[in-house]
PDB file of N, CA and C in Angstrom:
ATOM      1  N   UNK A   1      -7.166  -5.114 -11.053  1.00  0.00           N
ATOM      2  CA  UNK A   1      -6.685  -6.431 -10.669  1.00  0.00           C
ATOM      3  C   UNK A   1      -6.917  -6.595  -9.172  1.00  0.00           C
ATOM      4  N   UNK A   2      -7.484  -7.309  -8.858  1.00  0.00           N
ATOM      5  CA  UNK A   2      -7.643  -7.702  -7.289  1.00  0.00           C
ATOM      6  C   UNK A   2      -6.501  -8.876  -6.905  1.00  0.00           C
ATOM      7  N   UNK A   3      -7.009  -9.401  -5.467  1.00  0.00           N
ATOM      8  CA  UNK A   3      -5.929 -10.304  -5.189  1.00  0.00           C
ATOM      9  C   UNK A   3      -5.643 -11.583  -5.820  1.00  0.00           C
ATOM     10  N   UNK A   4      -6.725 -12.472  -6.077  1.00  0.00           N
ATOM     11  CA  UNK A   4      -6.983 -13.668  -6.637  1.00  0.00           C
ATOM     12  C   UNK A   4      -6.130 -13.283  -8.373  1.00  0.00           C
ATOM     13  N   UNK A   5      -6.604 -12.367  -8.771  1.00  0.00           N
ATOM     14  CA  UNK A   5      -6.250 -11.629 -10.547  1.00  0.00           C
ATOM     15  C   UNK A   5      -4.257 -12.093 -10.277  1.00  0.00           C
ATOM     16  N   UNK A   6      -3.868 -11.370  -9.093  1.00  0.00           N
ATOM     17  CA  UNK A   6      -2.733 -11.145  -8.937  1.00  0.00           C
ATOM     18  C   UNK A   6      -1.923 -12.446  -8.565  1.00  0.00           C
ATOM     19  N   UNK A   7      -2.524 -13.289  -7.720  1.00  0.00           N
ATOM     20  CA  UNK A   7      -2.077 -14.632  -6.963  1.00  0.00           C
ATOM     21  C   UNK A   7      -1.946 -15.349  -8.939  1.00  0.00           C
ATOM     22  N   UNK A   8      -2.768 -15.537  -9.347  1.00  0.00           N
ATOM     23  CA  UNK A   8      -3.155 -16.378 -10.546  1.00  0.00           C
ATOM     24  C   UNK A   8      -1.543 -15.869 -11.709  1.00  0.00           C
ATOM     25  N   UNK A   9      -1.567 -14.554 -11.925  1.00  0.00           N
ATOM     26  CA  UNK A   9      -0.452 -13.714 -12.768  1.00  0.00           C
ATOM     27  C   UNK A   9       0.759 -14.132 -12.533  1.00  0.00           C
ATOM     28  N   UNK A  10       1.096 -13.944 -11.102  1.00  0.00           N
ATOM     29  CA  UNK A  10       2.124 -14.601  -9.880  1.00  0.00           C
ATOM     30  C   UNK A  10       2.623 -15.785 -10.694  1.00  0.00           C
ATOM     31  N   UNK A  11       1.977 -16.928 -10.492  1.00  0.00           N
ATOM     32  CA  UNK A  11       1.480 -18.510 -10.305  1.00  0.00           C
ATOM     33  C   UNK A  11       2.367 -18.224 -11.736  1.00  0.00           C
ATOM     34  N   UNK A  12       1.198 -17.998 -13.036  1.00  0.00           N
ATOM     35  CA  UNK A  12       1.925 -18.051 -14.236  1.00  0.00           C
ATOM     36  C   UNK A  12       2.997 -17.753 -14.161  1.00  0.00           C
ATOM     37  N   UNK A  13       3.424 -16.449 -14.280  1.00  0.00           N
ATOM     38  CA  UNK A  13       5.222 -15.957 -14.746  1.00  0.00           C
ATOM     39  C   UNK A  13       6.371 -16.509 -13.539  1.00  0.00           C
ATOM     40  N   UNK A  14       5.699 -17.295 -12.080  1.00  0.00           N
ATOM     41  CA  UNK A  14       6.954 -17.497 -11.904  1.00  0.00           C
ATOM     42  C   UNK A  14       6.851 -19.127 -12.125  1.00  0.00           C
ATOM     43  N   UNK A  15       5.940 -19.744 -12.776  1.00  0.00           N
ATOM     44  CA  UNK A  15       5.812 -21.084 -12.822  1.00  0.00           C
ATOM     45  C   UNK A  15       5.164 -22.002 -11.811  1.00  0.00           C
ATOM     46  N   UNK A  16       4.744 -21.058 -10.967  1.00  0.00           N
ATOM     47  CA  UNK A  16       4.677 -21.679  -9.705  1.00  0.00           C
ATOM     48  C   UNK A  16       3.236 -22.690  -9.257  1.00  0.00           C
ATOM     49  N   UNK A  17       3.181 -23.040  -8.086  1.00  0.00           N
ATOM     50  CA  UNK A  17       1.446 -23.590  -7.806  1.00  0.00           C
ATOM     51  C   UNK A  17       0.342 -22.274  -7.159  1.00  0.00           C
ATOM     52  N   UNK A  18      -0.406 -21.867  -7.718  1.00  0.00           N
ATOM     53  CA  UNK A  18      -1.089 -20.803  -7.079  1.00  0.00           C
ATOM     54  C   UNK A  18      -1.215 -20.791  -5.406  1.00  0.00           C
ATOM     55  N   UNK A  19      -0.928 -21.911  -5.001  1.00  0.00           N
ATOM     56  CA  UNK A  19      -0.697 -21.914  -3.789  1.00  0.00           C
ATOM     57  C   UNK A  19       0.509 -21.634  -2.609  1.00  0.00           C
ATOM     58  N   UNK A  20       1.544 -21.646  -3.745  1.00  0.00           N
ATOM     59  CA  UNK A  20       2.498 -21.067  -3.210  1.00  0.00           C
ATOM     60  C   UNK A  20       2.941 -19.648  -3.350  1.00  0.00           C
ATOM     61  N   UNK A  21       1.858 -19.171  -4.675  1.00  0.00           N
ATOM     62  CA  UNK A  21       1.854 -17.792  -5.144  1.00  0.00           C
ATOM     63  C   UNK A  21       1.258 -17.163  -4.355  1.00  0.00           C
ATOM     64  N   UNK A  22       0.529 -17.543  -4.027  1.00  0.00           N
ATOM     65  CA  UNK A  22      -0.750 -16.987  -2.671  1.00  0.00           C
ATOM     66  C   UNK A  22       0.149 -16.840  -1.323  1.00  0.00           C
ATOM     67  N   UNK A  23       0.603 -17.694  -0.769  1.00  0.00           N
ATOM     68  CA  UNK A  23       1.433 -17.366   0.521  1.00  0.00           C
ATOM     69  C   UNK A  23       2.486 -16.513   0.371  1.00  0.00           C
ATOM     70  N   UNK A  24       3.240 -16.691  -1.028  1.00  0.00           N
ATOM     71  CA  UNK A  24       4.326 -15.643  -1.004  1.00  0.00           C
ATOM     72  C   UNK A  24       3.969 -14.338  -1.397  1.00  0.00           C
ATOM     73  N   UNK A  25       2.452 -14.162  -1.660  1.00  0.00           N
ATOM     74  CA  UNK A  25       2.217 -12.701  -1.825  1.00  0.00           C
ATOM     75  C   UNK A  25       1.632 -12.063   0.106  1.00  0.00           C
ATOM     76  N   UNK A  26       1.158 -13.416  -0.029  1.00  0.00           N
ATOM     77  CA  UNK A  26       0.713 -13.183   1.985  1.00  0.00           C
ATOM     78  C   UNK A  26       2.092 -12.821   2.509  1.00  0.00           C
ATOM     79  N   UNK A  27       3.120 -13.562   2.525  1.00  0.00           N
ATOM     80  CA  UNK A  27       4.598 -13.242   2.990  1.00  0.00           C
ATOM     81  C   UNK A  27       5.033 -11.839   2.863  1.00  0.00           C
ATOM     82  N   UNK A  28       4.644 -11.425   1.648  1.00  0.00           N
ATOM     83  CA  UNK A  28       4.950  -9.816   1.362  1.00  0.00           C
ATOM     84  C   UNK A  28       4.185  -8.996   1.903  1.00  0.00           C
ATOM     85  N   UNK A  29       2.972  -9.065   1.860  1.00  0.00           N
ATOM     86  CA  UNK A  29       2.099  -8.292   2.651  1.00  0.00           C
ATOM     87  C   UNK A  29       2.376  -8.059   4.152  1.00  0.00           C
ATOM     88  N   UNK A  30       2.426  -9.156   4.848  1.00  0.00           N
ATOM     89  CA  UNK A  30       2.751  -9.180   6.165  1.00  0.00           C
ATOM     90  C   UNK A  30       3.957  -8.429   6.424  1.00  0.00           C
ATOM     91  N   UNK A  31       4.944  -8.845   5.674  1.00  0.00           N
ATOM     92  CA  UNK A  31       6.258  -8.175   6.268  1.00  0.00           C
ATOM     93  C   UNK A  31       6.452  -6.361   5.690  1.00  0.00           C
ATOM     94  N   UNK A  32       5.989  -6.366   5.181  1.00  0.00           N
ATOM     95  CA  UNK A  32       5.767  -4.350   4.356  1.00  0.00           C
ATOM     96  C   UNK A  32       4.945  -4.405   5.632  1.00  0.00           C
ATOM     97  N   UNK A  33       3.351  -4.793   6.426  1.00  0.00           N
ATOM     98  CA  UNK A  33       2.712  -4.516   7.082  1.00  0.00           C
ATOM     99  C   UNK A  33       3.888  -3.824   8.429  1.00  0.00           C
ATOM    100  N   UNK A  34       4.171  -5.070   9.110  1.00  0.00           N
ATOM    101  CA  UNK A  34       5.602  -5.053  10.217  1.00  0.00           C
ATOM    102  C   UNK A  34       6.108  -4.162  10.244  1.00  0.00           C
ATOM    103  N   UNK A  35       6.906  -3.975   9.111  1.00  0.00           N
ATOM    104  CA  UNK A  35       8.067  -2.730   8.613  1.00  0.00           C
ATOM    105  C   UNK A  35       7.380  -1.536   9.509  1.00  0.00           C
ATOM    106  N   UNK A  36       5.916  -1.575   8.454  1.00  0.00           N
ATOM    107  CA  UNK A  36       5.444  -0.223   8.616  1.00  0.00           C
ATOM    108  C   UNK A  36       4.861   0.444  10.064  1.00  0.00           C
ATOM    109  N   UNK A  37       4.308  -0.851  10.252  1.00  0.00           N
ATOM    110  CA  UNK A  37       3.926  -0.781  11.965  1.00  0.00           C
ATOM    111  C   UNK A  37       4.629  -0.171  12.723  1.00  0.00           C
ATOM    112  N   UNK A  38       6.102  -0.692  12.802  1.00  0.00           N
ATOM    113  CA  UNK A  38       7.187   0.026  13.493  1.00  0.00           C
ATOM    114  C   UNK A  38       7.907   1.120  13.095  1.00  0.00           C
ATOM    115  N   UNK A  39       7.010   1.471  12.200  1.00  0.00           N
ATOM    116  CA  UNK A  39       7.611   3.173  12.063  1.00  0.00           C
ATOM    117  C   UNK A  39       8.610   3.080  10.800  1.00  0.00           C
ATOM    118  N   UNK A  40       8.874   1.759  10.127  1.00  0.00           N
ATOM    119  CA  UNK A  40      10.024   1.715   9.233  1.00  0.00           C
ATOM    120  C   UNK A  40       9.579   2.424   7.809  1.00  0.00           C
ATOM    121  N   UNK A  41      10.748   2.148   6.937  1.00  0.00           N
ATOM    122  CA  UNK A  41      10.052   2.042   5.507  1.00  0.00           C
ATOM    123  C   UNK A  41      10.642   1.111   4.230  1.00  0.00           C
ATOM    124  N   UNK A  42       9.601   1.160   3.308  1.00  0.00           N
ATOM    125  CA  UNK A  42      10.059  -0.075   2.600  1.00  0.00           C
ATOM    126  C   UNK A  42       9.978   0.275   1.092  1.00  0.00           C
ATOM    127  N   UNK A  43      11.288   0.214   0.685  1.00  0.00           N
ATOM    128  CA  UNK A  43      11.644   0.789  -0.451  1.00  0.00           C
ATOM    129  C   UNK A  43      11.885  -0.815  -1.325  1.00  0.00           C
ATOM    130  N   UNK A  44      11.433  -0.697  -2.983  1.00  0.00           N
ATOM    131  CA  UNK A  44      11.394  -1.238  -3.476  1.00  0.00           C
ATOM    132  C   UNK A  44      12.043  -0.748  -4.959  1.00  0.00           C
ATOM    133  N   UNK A  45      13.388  -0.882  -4.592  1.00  0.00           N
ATOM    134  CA  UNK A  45      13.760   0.329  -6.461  1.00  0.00           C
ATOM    135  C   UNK A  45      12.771  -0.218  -7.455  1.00  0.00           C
ATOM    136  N   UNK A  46      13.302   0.921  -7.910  1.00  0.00           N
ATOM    137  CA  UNK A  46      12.420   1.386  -9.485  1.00  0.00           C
ATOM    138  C   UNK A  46      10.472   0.651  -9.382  1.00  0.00           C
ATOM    139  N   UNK A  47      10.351   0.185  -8.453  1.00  0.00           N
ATOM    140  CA  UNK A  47       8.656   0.220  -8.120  1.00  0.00           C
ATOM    141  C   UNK A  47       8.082   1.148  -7.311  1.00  0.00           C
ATOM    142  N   UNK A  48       8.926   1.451  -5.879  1.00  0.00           N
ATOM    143  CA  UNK A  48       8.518   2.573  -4.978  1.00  0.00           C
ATOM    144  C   UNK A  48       8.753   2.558  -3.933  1.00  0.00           C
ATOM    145  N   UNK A  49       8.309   3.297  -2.476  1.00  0.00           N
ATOM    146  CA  UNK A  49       8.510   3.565  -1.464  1.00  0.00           C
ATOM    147  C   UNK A  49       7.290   3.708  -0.805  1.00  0.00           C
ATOM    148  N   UNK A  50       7.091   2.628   0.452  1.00  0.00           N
ATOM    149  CA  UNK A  50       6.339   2.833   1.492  1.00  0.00           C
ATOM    150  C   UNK A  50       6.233   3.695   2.885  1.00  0.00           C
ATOM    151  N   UNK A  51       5.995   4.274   2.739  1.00  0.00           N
ATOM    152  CA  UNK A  51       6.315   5.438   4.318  1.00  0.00           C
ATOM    153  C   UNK A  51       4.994   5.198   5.053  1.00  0.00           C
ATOM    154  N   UNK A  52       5.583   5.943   6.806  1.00  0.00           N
ATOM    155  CA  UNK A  52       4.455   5.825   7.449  1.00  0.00           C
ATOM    156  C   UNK A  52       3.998   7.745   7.811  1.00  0.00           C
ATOM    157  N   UNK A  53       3.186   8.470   7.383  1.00  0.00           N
ATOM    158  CA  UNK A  53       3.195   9.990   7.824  1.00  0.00           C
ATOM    159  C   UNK A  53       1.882   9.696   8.866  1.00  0.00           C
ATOM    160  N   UNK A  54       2.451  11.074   9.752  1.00  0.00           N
ATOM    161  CA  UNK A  54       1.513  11.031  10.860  1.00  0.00           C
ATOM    162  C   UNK A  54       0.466  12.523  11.082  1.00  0.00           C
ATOM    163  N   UNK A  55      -0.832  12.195  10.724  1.00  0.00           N
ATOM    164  CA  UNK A  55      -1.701  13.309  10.347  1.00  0.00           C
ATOM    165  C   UNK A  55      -2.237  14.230  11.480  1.00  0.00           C
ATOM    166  N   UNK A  56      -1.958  14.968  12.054  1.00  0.00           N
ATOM    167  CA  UNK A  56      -2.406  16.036  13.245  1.00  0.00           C
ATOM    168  C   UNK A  56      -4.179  15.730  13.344  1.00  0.00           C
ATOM    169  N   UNK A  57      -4.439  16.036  14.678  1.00  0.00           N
ATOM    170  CA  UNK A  57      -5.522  15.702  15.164  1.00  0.00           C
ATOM    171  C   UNK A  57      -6.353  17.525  14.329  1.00  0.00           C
ATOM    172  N   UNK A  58      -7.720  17.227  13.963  1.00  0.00           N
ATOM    173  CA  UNK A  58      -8.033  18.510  13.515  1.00  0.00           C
ATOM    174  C   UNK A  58      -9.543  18.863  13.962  1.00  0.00           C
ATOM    175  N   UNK A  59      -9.894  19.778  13.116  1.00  0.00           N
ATOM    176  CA  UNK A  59     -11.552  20.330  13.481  1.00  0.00           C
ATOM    177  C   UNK A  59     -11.849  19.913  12.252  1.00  0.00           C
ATOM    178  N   UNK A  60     -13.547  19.101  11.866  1.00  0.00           N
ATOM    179  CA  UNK A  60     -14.023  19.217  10.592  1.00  0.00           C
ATOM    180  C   UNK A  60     -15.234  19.466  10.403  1.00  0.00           C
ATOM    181  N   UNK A  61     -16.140  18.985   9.601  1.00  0.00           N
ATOM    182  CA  UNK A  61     -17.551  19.314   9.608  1.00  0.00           C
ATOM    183  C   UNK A  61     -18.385  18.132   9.116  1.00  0.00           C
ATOM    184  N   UNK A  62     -19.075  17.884   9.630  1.00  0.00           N
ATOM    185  CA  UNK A  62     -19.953  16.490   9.109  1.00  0.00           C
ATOM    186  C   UNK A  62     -21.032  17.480   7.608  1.00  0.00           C
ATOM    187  N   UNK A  63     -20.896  16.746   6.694  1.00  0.00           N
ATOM    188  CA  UNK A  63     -21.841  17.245   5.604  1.00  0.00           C
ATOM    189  C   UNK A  63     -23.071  17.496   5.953  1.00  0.00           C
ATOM    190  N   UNK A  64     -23.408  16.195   6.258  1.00  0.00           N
ATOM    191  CA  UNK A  64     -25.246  16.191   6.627  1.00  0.00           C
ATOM    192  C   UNK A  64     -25.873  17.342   7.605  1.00  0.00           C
ATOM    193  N   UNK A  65     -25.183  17.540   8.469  1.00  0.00           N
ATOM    194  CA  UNK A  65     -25.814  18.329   9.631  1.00  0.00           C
ATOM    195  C   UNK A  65     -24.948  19.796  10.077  1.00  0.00           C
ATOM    196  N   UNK A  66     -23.673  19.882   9.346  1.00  0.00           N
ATOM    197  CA  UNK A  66     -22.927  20.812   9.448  1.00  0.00           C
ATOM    198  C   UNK A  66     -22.154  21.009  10.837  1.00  0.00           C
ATOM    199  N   UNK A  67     -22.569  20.526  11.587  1.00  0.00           N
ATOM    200  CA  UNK A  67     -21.696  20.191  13.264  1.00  0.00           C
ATOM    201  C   UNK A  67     -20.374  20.243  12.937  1.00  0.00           C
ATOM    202  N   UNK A  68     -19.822  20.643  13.574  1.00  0.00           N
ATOM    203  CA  UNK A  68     -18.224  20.948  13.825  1.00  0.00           C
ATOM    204  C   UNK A  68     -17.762  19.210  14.535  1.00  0.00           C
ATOM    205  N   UNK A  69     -16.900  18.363  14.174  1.00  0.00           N
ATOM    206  CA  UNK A  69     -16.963  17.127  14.678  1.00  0.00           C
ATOM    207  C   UNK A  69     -15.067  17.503  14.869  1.00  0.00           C
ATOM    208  N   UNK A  70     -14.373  16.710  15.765  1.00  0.00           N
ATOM    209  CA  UNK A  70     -13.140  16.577  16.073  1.00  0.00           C
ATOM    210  C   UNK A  70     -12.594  14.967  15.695  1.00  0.00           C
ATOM    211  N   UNK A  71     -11.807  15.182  14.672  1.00  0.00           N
ATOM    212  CA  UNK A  71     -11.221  14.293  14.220  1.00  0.00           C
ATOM    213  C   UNK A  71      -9.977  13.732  14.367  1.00  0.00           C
ATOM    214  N   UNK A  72      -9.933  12.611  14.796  1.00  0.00           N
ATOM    215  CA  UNK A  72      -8.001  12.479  15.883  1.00  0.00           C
ATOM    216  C   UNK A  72      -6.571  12.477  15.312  1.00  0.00           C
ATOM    217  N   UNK A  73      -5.822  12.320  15.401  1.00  0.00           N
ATOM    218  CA  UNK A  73      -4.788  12.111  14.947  1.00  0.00           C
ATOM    219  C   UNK A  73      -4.489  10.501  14.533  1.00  0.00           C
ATOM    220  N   UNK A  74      -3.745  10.615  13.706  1.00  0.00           N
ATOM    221  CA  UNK A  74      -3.663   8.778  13.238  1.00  0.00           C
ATOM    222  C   UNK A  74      -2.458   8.951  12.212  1.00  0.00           C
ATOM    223  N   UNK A  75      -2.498   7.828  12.084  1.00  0.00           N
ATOM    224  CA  UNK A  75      -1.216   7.535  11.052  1.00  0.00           C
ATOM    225  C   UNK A  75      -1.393   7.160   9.835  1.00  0.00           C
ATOM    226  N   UNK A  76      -1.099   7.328   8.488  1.00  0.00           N
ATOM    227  CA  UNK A  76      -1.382   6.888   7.535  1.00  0.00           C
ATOM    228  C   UNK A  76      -0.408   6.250   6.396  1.00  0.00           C
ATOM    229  N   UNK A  77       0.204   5.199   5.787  1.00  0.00           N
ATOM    230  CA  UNK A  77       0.901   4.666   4.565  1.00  0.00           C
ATOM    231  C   UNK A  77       0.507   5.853   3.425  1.00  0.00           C
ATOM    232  N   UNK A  78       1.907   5.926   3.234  1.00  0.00           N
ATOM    233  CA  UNK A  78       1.507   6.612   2.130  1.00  0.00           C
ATOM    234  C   UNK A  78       3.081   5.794   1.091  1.00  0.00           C
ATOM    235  N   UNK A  79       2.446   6.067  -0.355  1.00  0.00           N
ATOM    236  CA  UNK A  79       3.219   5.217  -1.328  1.00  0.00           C
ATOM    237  C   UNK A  79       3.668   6.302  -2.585  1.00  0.00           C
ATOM    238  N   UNK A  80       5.369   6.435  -2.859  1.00  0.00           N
ATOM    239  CA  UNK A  80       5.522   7.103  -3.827  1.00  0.00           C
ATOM    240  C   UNK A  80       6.137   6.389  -4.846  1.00  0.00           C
ATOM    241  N   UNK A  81       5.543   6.670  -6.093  1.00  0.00           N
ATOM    242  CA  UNK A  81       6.426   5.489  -6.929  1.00  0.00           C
ATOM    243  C   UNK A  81       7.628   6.081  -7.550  1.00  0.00           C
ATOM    244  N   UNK A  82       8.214   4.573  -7.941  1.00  0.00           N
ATOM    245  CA  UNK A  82       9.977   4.654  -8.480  1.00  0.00           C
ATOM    246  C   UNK A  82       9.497   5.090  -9.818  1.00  0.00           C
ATOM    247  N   UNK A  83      10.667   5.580 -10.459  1.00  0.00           N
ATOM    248  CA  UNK A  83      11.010   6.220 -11.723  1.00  0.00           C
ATOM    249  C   UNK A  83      10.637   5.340 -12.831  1.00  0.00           C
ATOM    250  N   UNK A  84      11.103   4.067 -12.384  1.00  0.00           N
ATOM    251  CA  UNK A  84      10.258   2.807 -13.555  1.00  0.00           C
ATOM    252  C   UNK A  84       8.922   2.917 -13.558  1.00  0.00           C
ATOM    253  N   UNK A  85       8.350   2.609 -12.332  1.00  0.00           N
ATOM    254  CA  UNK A  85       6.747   2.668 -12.078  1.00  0.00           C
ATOM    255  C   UNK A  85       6.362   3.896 -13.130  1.00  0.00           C
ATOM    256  N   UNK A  86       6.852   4.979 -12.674  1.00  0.00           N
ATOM    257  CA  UNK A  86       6.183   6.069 -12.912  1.00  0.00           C
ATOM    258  C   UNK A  86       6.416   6.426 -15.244  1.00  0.00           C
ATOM    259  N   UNK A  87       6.950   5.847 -15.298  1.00  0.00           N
ATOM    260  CA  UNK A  87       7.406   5.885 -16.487  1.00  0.00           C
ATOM    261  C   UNK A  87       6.468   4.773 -17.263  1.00  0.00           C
ATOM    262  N   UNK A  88       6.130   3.838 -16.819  1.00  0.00           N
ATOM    263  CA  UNK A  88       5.579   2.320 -17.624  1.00  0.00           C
ATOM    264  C   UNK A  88       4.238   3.207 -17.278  1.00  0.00           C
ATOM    265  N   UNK A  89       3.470   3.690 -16.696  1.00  0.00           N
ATOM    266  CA  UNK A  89       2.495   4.088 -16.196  1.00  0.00           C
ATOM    267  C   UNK A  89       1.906   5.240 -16.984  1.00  0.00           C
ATOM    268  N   UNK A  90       2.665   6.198 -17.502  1.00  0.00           N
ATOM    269  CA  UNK A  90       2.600   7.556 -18.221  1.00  0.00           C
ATOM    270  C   UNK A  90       3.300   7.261 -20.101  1.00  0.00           C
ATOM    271  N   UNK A  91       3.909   6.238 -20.070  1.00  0.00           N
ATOM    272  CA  UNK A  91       3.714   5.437 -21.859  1.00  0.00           C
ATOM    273  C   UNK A  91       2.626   4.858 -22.099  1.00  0.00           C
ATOM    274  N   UNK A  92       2.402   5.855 -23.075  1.00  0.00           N
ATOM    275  CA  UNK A  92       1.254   5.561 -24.089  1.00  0.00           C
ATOM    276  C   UNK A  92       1.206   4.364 -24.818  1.00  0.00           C
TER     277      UNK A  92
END
């Protein structure tokens, strides 16, 4: 499902105009974005949890040429899902 798949799904089940489905999925996006920016996190029962982990700067190797390359430190979202998620997901 991409975004448009999702805006359209939206639109249907909450009755809405795809256009207002569209901004209020923009609304969500933006504000989980924020949260996360500032270091927060954003929990959503029984769907999941947004965190921000922070990955140590390391040594790696480029495939092609085998060079030793230095790769920085950065931050990454990472997402664990709720007990519902994880259950609707693993029924057969």
């Amino acid at each position: 499902m991409n975004k448009s798949e999702l805006i359209d799904a939206i639109a249907a089940d909450a009755g809405i105009s795809k256009g207002a489905a569209k901004k209020a999925l923009e609304s969500f996006v933006e504000h989980v974005s924020g949260a996360l920016s500032k270091g927060g996190r954003v929990s959503l029962v029984g769907f999941g949890s947004f965190s921000v982990s922070s990955r140590a700067a390391r040594e790696g190797r480029n495939p092609q040429t085998g060079d030793t390359i230095s790769i920085a430190a950065k931050n990454v979202v990472k997402f664990k899902p709720g007990a519902e998620l994880e259950t609707q997901v693993n029924t057969k």
